[in-house]
Protein backbone atom coordinates (compact mmCIF):
# COMPACT_ATOMS: atom_id res chain seq x y z
CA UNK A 1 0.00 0.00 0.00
CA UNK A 2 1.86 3.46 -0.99
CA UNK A 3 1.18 6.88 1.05
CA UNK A 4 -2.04 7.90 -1.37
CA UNK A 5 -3.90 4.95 -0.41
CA UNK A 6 -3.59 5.23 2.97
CA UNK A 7 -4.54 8.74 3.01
CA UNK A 8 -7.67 7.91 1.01
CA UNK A 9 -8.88 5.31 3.40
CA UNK A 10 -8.33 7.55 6.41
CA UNK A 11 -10.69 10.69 4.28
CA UNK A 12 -13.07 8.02 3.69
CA UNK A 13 -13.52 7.05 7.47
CA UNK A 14 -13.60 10.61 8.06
CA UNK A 15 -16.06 11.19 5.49
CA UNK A 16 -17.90 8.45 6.67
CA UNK A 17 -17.79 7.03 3.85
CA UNK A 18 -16.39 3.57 5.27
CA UNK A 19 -17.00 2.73 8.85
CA UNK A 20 -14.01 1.11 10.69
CA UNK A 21 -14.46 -2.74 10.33
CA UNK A 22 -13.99 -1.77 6.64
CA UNK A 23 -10.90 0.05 6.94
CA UNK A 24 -9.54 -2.88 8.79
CA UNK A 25 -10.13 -5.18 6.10
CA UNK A 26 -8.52 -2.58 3.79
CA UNK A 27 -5.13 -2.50 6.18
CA UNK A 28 -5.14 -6.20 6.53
CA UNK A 29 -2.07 -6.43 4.27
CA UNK A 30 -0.43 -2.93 5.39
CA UNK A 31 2.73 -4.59 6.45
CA UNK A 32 3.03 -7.20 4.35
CA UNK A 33 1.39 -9.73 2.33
CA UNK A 34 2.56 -13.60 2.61
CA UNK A 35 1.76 -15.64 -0.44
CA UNK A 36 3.65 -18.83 0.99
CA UNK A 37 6.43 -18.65 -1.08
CA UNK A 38 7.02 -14.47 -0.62
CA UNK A 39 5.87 -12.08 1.95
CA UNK A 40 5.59 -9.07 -0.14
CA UNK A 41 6.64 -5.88 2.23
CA UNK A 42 3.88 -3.75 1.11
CA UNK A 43 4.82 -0.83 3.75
CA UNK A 44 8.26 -0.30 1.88
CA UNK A 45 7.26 2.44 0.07
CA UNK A 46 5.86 4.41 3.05
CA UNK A 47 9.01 3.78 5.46
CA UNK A 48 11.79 4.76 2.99
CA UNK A 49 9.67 6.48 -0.02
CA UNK A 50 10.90 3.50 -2.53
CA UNK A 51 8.81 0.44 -3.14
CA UNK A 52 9.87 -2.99 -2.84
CA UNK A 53 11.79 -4.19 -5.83
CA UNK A 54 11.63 -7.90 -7.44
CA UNK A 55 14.97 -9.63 -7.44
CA UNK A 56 14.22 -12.40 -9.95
CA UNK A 57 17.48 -14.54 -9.49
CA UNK A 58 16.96 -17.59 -8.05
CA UNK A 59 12.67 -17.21 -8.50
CA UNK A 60 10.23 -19.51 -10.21
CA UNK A 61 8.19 -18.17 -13.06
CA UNK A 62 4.80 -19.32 -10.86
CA UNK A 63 6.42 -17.99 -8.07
CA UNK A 64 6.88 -14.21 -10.19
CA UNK A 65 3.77 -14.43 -11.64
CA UNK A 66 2.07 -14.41 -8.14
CA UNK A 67 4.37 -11.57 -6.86
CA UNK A 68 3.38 -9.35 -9.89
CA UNK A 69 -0.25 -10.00 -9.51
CA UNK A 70 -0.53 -8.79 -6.10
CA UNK A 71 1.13 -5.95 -6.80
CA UNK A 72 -0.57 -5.14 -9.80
CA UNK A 73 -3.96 -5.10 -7.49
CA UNK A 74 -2.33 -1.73 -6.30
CA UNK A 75 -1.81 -0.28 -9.62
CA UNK A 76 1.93 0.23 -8.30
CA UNK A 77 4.58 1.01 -10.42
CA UNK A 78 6.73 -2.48 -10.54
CA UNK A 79 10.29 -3.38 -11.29
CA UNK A 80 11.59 -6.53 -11.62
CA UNK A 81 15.45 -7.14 -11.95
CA UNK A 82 17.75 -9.71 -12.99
CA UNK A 83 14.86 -11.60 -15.31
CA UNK A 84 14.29 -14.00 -18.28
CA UNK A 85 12.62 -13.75 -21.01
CA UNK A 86 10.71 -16.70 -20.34
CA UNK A 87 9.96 -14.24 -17.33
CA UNK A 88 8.89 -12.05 -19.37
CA UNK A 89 6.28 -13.58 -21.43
CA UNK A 90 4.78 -14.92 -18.30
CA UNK A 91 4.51 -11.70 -17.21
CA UNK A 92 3.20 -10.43 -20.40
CA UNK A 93 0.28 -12.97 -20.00
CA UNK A 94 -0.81 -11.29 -17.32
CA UNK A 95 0.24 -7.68 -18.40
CA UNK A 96 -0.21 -6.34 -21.83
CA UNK A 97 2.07 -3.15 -20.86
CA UNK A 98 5.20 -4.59 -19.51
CA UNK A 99 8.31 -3.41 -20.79
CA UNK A 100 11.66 -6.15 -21.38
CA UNK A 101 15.13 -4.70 -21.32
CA UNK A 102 17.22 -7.37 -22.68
CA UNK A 103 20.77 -5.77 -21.72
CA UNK A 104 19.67 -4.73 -18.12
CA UNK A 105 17.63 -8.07 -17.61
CA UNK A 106 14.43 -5.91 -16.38
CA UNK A 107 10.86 -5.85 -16.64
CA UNK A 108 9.32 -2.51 -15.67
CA UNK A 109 5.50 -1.73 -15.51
CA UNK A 110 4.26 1.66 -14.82
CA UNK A 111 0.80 2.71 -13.45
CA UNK A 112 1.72 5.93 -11.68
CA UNK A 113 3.44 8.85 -13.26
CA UNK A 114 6.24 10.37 -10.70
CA UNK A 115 7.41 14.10 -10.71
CA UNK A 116 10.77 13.87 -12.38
CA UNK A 117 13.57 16.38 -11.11
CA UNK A 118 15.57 19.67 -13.13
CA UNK A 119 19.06 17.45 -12.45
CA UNK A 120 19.61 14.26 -14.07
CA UNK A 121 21.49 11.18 -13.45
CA UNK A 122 24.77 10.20 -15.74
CA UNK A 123 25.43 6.32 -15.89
CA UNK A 124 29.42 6.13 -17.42
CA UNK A 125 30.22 2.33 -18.87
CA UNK A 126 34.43 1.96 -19.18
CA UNK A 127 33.53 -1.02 -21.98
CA UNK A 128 30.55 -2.04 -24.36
CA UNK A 129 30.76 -5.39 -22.30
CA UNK A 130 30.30 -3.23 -18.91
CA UNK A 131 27.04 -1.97 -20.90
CA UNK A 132 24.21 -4.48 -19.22
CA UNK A 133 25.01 -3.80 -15.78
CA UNK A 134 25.39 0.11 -16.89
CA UNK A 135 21.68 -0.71 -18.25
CA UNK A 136 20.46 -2.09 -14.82
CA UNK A 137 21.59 1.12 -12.85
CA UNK A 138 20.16 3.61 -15.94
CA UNK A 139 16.55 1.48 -16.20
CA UNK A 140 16.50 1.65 -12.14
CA UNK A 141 17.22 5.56 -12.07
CA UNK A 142 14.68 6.11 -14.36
CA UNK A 143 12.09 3.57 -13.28
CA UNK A 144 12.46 6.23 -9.76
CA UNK A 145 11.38 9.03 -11.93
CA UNK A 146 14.99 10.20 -13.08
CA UNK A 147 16.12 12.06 -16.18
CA UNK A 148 19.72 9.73 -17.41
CA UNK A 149 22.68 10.43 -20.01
CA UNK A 150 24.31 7.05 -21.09
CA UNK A 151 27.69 7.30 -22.06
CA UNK A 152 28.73 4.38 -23.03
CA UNK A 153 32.17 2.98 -24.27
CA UNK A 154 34.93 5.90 -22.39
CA UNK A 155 37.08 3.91 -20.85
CA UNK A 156 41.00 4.09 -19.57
CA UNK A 157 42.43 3.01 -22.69
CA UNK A 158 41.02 5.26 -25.01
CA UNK A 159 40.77 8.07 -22.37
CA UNK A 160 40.42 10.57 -24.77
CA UNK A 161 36.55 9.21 -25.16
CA UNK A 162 35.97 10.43 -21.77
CA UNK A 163 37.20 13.75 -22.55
CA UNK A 164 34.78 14.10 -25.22
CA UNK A 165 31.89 13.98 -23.41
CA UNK A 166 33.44 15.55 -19.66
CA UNK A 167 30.77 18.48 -20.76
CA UNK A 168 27.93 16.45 -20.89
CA UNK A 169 28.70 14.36 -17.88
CA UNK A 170 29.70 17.15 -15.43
CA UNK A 171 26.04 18.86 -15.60
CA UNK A 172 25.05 15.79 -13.83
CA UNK A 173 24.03 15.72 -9.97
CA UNK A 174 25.21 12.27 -9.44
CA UNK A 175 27.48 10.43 -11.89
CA UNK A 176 27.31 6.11 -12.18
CA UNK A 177 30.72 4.62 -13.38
CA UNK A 178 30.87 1.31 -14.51
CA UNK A 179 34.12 -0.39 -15.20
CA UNK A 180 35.72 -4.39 -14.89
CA UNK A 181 39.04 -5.07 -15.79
CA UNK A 182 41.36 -2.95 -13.18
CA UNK A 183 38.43 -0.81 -12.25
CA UNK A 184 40.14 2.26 -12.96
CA UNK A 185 37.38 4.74 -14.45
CA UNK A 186 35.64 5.37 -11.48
CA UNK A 187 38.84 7.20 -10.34
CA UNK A 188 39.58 8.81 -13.16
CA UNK A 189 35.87 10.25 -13.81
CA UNK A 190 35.88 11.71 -10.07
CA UNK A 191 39.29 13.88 -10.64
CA UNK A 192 37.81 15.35 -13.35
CA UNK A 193 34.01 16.34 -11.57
CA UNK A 194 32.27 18.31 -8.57
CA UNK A 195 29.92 15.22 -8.02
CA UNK A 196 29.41 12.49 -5.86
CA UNK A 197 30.57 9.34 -7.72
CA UNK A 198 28.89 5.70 -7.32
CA UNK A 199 31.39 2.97 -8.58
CA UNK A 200 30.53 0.09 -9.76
CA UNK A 201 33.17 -2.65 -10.36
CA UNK A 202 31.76 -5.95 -13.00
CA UNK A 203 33.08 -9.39 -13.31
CA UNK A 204 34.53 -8.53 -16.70
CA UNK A 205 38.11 -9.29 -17.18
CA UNK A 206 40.50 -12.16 -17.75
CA UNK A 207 41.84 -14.66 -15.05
CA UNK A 208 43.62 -12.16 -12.58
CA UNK A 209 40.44 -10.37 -12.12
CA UNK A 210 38.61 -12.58 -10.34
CA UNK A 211 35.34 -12.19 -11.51
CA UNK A 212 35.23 -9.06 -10.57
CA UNK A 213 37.32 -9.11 -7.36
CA UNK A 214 40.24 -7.06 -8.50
CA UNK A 215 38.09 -3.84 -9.89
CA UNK A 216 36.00 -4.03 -7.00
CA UNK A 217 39.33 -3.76 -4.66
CA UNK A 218 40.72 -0.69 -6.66
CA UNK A 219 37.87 0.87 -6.81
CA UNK A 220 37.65 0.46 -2.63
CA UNK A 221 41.50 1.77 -2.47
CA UNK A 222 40.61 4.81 -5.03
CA UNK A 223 42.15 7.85 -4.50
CA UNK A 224 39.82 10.10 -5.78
CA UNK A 225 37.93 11.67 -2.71
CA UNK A 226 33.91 11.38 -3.21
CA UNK A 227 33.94 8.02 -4.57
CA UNK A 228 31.58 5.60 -3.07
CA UNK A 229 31.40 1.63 -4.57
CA UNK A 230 28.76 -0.58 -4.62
CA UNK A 231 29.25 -4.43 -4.84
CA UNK A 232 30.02 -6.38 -8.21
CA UNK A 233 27.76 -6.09 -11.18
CA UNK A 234 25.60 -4.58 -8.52
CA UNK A 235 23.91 -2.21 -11.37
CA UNK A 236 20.55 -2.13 -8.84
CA UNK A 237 22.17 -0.68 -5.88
CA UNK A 238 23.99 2.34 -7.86
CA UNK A 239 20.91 3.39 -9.83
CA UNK A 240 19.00 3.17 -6.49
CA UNK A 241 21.60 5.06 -4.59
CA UNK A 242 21.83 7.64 -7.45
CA UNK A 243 18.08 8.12 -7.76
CA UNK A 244 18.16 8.69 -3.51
CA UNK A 245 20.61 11.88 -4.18
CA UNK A 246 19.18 13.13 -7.52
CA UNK A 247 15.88 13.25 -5.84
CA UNK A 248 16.92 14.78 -2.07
């Protein structure tokens, strides 16, 4: 239940328009709603402002289906991450409107439109293979009602791609950098800006990197003051994190 629909059951009790037994049976699933396999936290939204998000890894398709059709009953806006397309057309079956990003692996459905702020969010990708975790954070930004610049493709060892677009990326209010290999860019791209950098290190890379391990511990020793990192191919938790200060 989000923040309007509680305040339209308490003007209707006021109103007198529903007495209190009915209200009750209305706030039965406030906190949460347990479908046996999930417990859906359907106060999320009114403790931190964010609704609960679907992490499809390690999910049924039965088992998403049922998620997104409770939700839907609160014509919320829903986004599911780390899906299939076989995810996908189940959820299709069920909702004609859903939206499939193939490179971020996310299904988005949208009931409510949200006010969108003057700054915007830029998501930086060091390589075209960093691009579907880049995807995740830039789909969950603007699933949260932000305006995002992709800039895809500027990494270390053509730095002079970076440089090109500096302009465009230091308008931003909060800047996404996504990089594997060494994990460098995130470093780079916060000498460079006045803004708060999220890093986000991927498992791409040869053998030394350790799926991921190696950017994600040079991106932790940075020395670029104002860099914060997320965890490894963690594309959720930056766009999240960058929606939270676009939108303070």
């Amino acid at each position: 239940m989000n923040p309007e629909e509680l305040k339209k059951i308490l003007e209707e009790v006021r109103a007198g328009k529903l007495n209190i037994d009915e209200a009750i049976g209305r706030l039965k699933d406030f906190s949460y709603k347990d479908l046996g396999h999930t417990k859906i936290d359907t106060h999320r939204e009114l403790r931190t402002g964010y609704p609960e998000v679907i992490f499809c890894s390690g999910k049924t398709v039965s088992q998403l289906r049922d998620i997104v059709s409770y939700m839907l009953e609160g014509n919320n806006n829903i986004l599911a991450t780390r899906a299939t397309e076989e995810m996908f057309d189940a959820v299709r079956q069920i909702c004609a409107d859903a939206e499939f990003n193939a490179l971020a692996r996310t299904i988005t459905i949208r009931r409510k439109e949200l006010k969108i702020p003057e700054t915007n969010v830029s998501v930086v990708s060091a390589g075209t293979s960093d691009i579907p975790v880049a995807e995740e954070a830039a789909v969950t930004a603007e699933f949260f009602g932000n305006k995002v610049d992709r800039v895809y493709d500027v990494g270390v060892a053509g730095i002079h791609r970076l440089y090109d677009k500096l302009d465009k990326i230091r308008k931003s209010r909060v800047i996404v950098v996504v990089a594997g290999m060494e994990g460098a860019l995130p470093s780079i791209v916060k000498g460079l800006v006045d803004k708060p950098v999220i890093a986000v290190p991927t498992s791409i890379g040869y053998g030394a990197n350790f799926n991921g391990l190696s950017a994600l511990l040079g991106m932790l020793t940075s020395c670029a003051s104002g860099v914060t990192v997320v965890n490894i191919d963690n594309g959720f938790g930056a766009g999240f994190t960058a929606s939270m200060i676009n939108r303070m």
